[in-house]
N, C-alpha and C. Protein backbone atom coordinates (compact mmCIF):
# COMPACT_ATOMS: atom_id res chain seq x y z
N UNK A 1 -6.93 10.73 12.82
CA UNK A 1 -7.24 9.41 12.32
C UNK A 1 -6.94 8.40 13.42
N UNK A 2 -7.83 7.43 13.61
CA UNK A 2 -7.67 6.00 14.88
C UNK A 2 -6.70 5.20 13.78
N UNK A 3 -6.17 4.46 15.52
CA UNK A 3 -5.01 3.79 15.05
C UNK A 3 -5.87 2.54 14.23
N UNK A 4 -7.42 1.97 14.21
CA UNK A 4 -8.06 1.59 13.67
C UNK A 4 -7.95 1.97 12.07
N UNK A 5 -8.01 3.13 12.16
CA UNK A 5 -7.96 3.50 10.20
C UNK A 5 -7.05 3.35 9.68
N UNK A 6 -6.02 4.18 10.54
CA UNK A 6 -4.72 3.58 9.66
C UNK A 6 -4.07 2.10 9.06
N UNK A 7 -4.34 1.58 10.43
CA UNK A 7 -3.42 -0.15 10.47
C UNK A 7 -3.55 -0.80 8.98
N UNK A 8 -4.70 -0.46 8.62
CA UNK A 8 -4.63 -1.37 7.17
C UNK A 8 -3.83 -0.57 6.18
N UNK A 9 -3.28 0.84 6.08
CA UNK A 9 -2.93 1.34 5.21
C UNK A 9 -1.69 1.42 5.42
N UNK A 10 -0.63 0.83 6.76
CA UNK A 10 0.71 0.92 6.97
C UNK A 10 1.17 0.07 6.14
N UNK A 11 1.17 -1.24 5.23
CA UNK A 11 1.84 -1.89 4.59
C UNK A 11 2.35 -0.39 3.33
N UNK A 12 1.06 0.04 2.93
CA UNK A 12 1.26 0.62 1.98
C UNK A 12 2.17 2.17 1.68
N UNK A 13 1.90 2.60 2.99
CA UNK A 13 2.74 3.76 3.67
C UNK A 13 4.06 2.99 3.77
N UNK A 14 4.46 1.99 3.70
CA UNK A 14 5.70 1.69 3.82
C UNK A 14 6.45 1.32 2.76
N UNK A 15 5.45 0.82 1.81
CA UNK A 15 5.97 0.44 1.06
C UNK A 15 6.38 1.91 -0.17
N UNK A 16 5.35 2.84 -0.24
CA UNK A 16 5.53 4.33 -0.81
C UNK A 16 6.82 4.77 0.16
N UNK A 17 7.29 4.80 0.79
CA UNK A 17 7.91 5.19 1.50
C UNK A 17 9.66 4.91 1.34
N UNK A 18 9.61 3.10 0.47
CA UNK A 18 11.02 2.43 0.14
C UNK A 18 10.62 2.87 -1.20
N UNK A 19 9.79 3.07 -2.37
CA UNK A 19 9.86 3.29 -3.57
C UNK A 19 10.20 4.68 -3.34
N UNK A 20 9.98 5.72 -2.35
CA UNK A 20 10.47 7.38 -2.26
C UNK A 20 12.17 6.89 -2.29
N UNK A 21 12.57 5.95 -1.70
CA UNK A 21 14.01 6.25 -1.09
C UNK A 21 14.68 5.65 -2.73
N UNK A 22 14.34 4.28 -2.99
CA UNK A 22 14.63 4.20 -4.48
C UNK A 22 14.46 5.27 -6.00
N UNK A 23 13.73 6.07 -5.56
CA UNK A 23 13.65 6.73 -6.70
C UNK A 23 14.58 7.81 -6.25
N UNK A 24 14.88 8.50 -5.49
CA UNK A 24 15.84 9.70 -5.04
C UNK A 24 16.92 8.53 -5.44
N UNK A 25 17.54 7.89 -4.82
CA UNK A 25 18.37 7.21 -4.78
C UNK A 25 19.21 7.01 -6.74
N UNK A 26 18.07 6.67 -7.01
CA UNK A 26 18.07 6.03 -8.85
C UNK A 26 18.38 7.60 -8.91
N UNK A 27 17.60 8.30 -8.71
CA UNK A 27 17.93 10.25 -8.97
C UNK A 27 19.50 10.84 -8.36
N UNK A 28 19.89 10.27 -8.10
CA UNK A 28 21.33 10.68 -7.88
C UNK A 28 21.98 9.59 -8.27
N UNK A 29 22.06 8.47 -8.74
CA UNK A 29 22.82 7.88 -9.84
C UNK A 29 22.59 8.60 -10.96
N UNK A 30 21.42 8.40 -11.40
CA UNK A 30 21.06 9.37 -12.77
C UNK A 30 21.76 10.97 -12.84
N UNK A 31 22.00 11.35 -11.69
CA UNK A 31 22.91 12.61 -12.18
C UNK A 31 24.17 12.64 -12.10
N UNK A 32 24.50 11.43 -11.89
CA UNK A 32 25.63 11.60 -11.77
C UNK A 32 26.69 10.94 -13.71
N UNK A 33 25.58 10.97 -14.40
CA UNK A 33 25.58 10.86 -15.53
C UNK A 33 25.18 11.91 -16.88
N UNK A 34 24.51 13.13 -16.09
CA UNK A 34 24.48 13.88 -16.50
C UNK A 34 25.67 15.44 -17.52
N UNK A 35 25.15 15.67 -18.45
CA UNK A 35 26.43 16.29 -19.15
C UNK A 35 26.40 17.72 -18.26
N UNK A 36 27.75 18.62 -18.26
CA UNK A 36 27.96 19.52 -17.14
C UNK A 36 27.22 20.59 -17.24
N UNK A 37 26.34 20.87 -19.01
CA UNK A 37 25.77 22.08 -18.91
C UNK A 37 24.84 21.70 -18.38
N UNK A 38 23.99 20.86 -18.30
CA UNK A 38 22.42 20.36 -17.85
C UNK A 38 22.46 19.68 -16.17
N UNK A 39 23.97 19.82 -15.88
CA UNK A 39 23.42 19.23 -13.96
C UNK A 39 23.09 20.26 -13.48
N UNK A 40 23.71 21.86 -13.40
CA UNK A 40 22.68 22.61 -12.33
C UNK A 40 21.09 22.44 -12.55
N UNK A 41 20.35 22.04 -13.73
CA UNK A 41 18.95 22.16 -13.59
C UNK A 41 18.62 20.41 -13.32
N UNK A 42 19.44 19.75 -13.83
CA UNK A 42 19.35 18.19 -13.13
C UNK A 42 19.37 18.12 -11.66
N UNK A 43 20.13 18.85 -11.12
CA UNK A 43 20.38 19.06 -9.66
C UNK A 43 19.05 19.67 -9.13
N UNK A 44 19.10 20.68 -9.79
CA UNK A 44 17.69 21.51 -9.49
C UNK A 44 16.43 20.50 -9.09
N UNK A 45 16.27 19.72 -10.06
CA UNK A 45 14.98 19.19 -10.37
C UNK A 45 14.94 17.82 -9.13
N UNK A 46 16.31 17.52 -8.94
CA UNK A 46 16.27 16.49 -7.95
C UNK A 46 16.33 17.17 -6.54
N UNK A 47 16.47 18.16 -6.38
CA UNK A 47 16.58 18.98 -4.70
C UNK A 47 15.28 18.87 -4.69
N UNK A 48 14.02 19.01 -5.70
CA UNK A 48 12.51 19.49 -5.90
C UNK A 48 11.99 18.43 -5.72
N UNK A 49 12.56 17.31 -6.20
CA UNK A 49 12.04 15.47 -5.63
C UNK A 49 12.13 15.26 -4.43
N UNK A 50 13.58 15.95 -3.92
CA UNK A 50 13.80 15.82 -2.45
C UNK A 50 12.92 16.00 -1.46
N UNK A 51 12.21 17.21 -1.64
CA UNK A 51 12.03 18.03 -0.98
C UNK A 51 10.49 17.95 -1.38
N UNK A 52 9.83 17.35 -2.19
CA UNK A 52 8.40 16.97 -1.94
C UNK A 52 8.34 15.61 -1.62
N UNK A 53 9.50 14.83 -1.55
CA UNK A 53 9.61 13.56 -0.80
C UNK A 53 9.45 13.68 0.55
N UNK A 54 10.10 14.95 1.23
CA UNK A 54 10.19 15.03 2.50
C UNK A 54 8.99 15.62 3.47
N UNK A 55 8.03 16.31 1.78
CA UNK A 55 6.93 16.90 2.42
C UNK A 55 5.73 15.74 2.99
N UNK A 56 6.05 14.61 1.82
CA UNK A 56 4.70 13.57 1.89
C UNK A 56 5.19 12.93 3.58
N UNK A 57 6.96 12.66 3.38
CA UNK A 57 7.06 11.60 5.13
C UNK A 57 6.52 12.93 6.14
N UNK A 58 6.37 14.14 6.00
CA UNK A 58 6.42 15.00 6.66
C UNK A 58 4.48 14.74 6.97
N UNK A 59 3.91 14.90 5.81
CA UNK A 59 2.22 14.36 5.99
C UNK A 59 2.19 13.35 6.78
N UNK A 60 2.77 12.16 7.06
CA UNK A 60 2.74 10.76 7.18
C UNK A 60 3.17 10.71 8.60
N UNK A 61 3.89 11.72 9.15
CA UNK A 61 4.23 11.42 10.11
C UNK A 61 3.48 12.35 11.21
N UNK A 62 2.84 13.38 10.83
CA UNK A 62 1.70 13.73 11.41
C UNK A 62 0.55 13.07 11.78
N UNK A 63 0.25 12.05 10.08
CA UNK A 63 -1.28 11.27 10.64
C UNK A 63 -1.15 10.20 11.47
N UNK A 64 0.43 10.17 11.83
CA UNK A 64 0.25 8.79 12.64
C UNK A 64 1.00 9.33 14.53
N UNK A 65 1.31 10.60 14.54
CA UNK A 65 1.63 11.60 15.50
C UNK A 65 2.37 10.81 16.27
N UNK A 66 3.76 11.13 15.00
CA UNK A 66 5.16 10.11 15.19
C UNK A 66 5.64 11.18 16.75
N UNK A 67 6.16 10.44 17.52
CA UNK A 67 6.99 10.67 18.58
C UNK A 67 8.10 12.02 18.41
N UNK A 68 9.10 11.82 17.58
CA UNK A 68 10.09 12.66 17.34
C UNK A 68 9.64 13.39 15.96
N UNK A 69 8.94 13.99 15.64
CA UNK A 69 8.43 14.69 14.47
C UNK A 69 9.35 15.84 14.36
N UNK A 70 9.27 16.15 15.72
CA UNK A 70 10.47 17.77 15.65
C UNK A 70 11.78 17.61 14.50
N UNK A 71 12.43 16.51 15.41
CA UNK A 71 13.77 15.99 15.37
C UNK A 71 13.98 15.64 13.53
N UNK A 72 13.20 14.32 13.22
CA UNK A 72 12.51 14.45 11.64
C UNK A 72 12.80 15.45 10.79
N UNK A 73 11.81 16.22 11.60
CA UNK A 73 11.69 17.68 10.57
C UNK A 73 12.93 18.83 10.20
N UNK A 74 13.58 18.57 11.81
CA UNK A 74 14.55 19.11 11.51
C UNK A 74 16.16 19.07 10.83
N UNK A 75 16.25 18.02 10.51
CA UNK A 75 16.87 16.85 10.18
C UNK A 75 16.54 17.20 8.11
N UNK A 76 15.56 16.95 7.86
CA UNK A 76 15.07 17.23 6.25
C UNK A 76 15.11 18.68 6.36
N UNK A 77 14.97 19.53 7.52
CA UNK A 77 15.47 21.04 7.42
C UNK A 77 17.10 21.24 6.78
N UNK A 78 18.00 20.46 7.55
CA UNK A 78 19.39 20.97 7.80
C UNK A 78 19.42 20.23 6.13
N UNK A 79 19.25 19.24 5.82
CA UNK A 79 19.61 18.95 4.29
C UNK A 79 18.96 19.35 3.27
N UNK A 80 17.87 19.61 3.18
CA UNK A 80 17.46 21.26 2.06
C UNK A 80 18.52 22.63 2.09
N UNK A 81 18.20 22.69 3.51
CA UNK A 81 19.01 24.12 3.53
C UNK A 81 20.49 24.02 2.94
N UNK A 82 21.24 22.99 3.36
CA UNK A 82 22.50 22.98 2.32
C UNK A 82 22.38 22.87 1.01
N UNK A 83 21.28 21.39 0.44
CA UNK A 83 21.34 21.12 -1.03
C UNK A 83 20.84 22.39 -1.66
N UNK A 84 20.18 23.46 -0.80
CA UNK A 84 19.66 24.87 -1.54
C UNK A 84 20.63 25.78 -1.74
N UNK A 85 21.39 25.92 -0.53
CA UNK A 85 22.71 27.01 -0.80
C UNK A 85 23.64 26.42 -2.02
N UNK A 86 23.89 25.23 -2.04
CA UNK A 86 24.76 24.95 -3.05
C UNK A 86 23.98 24.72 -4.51
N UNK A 87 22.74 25.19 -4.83
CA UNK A 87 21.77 24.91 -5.81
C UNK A 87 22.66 26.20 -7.26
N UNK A 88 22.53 27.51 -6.60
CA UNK A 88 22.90 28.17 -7.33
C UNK A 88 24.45 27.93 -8.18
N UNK A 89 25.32 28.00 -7.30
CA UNK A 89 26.52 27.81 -7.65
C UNK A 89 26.61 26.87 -8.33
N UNK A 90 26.00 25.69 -8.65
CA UNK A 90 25.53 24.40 -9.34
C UNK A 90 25.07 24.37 -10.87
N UNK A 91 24.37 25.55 -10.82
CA UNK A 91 23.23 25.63 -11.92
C UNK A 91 23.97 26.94 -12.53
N UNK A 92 25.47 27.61 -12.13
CA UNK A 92 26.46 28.56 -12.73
C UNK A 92 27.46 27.47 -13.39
N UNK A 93 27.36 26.36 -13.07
CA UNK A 93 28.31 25.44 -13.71
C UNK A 93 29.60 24.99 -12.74
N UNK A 94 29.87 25.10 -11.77
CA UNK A 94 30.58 24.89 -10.73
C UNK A 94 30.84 23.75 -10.89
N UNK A 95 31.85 23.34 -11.97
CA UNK A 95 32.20 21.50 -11.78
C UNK A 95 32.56 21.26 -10.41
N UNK A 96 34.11 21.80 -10.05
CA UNK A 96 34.67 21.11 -9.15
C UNK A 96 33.55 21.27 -7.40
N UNK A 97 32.61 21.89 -7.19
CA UNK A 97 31.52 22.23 -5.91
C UNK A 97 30.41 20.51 -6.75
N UNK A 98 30.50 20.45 -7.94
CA UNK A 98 29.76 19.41 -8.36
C UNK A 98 29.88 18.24 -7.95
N UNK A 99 31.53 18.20 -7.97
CA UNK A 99 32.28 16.95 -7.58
C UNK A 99 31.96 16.76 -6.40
N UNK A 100 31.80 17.44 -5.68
CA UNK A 100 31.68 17.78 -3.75
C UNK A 100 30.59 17.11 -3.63
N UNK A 101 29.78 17.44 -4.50
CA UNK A 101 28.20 17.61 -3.91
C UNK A 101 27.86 16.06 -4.88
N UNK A 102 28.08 15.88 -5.66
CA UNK A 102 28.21 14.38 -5.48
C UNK A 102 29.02 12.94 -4.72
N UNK A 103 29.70 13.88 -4.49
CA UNK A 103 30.68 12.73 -3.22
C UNK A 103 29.60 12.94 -2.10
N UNK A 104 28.92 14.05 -1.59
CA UNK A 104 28.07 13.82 -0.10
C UNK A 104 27.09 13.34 -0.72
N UNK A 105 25.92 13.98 -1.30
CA UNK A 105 24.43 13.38 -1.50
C UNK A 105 24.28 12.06 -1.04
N UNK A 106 25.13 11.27 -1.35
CA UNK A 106 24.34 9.34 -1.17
C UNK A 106 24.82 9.49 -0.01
N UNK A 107 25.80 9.83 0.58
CA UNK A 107 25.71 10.04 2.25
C UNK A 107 25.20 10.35 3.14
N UNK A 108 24.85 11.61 2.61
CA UNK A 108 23.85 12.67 3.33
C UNK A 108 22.40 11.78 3.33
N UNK A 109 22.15 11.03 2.51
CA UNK A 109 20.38 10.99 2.05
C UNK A 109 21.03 9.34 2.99
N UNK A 110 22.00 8.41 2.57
CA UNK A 110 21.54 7.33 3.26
C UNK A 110 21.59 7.13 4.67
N UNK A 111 22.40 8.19 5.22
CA UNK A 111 22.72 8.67 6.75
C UNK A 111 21.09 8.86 7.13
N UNK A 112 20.53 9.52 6.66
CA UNK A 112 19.26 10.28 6.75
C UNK A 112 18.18 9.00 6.91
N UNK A 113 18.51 8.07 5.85
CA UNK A 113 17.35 6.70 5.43
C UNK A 113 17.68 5.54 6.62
N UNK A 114 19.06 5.39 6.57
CA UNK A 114 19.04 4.57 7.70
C UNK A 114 19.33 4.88 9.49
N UNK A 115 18.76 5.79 9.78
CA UNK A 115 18.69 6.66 11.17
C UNK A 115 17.11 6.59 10.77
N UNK A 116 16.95 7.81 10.78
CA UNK A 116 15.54 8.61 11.00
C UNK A 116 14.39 7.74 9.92
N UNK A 117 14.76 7.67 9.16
CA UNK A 117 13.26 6.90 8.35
C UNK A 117 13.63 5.63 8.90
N UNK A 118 14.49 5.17 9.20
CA UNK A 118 14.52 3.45 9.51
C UNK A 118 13.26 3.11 10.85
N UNK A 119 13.64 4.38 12.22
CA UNK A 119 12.63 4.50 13.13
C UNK A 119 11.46 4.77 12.81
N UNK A 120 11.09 5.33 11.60
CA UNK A 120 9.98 6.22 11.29
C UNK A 120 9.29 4.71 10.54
N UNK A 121 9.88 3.65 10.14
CA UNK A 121 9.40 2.59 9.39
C UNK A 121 8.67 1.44 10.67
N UNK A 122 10.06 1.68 11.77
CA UNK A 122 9.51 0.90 12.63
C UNK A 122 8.45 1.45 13.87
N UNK A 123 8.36 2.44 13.89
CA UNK A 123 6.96 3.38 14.49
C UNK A 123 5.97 2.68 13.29
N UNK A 124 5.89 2.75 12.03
CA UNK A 124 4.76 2.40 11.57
C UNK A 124 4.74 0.92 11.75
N UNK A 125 5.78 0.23 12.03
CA UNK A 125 5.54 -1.72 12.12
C UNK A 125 4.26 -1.44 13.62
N UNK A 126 5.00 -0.74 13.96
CA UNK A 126 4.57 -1.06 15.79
C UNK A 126 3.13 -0.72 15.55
N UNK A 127 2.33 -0.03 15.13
CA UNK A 127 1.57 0.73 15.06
C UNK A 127 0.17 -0.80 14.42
N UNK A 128 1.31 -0.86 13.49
CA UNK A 128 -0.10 -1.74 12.48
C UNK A 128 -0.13 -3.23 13.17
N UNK A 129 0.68 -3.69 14.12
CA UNK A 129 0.74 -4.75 15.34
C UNK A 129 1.06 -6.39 14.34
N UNK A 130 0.99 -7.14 15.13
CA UNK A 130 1.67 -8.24 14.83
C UNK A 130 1.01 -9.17 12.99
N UNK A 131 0.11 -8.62 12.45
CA UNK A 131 -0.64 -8.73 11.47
C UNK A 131 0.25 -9.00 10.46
N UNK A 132 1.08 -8.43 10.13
CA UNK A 132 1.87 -7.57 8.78
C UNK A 132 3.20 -6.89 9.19
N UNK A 133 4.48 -7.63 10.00
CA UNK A 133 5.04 -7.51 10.85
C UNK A 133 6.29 -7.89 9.85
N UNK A 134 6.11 -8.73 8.95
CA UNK A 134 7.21 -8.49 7.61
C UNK A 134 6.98 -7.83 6.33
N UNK A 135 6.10 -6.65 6.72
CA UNK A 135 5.52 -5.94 5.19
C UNK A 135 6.35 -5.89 3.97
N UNK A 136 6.35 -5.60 3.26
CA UNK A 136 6.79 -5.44 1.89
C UNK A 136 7.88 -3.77 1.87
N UNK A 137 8.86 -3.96 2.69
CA UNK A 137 9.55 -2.83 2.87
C UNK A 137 11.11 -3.39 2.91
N UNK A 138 11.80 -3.40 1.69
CA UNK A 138 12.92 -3.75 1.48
C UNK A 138 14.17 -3.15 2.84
N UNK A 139 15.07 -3.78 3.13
CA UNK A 139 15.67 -3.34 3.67
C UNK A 139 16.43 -2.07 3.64
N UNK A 140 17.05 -0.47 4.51
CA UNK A 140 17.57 0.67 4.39
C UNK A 140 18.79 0.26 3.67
N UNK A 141 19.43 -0.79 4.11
CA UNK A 141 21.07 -1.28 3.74
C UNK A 141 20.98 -1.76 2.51
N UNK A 142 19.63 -2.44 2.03
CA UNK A 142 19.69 -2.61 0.45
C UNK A 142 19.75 -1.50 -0.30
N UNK A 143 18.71 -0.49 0.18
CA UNK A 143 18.85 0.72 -0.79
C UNK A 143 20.02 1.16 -0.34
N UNK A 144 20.35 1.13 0.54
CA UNK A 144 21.85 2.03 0.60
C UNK A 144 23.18 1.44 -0.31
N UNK A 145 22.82 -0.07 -0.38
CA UNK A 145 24.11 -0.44 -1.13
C UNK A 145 24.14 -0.13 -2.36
N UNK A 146 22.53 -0.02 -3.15
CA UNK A 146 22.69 0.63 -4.62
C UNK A 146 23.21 1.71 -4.39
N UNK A 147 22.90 2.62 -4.15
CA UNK A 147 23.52 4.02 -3.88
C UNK A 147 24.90 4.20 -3.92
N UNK A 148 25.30 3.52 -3.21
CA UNK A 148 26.89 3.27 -3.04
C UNK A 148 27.69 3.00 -4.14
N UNK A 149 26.87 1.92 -4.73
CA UNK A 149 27.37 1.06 -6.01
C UNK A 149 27.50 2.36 -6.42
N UNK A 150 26.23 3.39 -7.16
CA UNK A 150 26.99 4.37 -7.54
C UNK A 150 27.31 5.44 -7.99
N UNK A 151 27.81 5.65 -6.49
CA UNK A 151 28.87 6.32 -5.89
C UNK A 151 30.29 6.10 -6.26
N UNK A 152 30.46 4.87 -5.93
CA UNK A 152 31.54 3.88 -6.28
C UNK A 152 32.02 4.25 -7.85
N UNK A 153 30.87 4.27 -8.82
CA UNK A 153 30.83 4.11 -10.34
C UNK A 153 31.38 5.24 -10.52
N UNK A 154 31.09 5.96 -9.71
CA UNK A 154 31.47 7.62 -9.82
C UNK A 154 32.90 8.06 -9.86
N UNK A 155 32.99 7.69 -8.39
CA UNK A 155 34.10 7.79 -7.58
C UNK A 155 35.25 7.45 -8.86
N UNK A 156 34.87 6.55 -9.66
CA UNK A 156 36.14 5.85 -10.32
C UNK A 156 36.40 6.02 -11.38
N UNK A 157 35.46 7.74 -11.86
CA UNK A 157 35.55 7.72 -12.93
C UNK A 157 34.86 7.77 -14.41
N UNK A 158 33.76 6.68 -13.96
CA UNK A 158 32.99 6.20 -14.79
C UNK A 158 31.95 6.86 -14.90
N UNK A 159 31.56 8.21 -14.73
CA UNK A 159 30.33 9.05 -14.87
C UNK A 159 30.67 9.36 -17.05
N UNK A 160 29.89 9.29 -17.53
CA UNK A 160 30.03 9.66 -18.84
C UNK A 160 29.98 10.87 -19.15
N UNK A 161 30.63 11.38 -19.91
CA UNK A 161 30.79 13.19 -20.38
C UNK A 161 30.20 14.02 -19.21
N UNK A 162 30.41 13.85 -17.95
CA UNK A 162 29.81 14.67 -16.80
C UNK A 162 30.65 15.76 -16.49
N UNK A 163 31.70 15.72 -16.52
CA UNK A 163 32.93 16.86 -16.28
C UNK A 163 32.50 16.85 -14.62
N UNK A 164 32.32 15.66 -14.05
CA UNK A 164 32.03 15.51 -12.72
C UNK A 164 32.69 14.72 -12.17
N UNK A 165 33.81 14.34 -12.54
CA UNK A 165 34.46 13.39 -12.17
C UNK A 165 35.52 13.91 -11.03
N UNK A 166 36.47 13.07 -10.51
CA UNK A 166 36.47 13.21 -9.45
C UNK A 166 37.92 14.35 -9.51
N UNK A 167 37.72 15.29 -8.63
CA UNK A 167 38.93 16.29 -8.72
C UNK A 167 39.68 16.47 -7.38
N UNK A 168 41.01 17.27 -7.31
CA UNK A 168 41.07 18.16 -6.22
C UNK A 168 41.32 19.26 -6.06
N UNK A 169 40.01 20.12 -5.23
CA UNK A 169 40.17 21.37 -5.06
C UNK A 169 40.52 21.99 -3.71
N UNK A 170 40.95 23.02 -4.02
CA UNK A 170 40.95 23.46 -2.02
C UNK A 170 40.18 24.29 -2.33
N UNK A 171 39.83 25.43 -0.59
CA UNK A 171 39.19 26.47 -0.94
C UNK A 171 38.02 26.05 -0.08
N UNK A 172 37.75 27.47 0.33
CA UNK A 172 36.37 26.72 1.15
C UNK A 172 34.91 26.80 -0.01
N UNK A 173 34.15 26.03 0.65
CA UNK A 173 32.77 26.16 0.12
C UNK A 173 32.33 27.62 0.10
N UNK A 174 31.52 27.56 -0.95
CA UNK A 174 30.29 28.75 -0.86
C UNK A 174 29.46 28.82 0.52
């Protein structure tokens, strides 16, 4: 595709792109409200959001034959491959690995949003040129601060009948 075809469709690639990070985002608040028999398949179902989220930036960053695609790719590699190993043990009922794995996720994913998709947003500014140069693409640090919020909500407690609340275990991981 010419950088001609695309340019008109980067507002919109960007903007699909902050509604991907809000909805994962809203998807791990939302589980973190979840009751303990139903998070391994809550978990489940959000690794499966993840991970066709990562397929579409993965499309997107081909048609526009992003610079660091490797790096990208490998990057949404290393965080499947964990949120997958810890999928099972999850979906056996593993509160206290639950607790874990909700303390990283909003880390893991906003580490991820504000690094690598933040460049991947501004490869597409550059691309579509001085036209549309404040598109409709909320800031990484906004979505990251919902996230946090909660995290925070979590952190303190306030998850409802989740048996996810916050513990301490030793022991290594699975």
């Amino acid at each position: 595709m010419s950088e001609a075809d695309l340019s008109p469709r980067i507002p919109a690639l960007l903007a699909a792109m902050d509604a991907e990070h809000r909805h994962v985002l809203d998807g791990v608040a939302a589980l973190m409200l979840v009751p303990q028999e139903r998070f391994g398949a809550a978990y489940g179902a959000l690794v499966d959001e993840i991970e066709e989220g990562f397929r579409q930036e993965e499309l997107m960053m081909d048609e526009i034959d992003y610079p660091t695609l490797k790096a990208h790719r490998r990057d949404h590699a290393e965080l499947l491959a964990l949120l997958h190993r810890l999928r099972p043990y999850l979906e056996e009922g593993n509160a206290p690995l639950a607790d874990i794995v909700m303390g990283m996720i909003p880390h893991m994913l906003i580490r991820h949003m504000s690094a690598m998709d933040q460049e991947l947003a501004l490869a597409l500014r550059q691309q579509e040129g001085p036209t549309v140069a404040g598109a409709e693409v909320a800031n990484v640090a906004e979505v990251a601060e919902a996230a946090e919020g909660a995290q925070a909500s979590s952190a303190a407690g306030q998850s409802v009948d989740a048996g996810c609340g916050p513990r301490m275990i030793s022991g290594p991981l699975p």
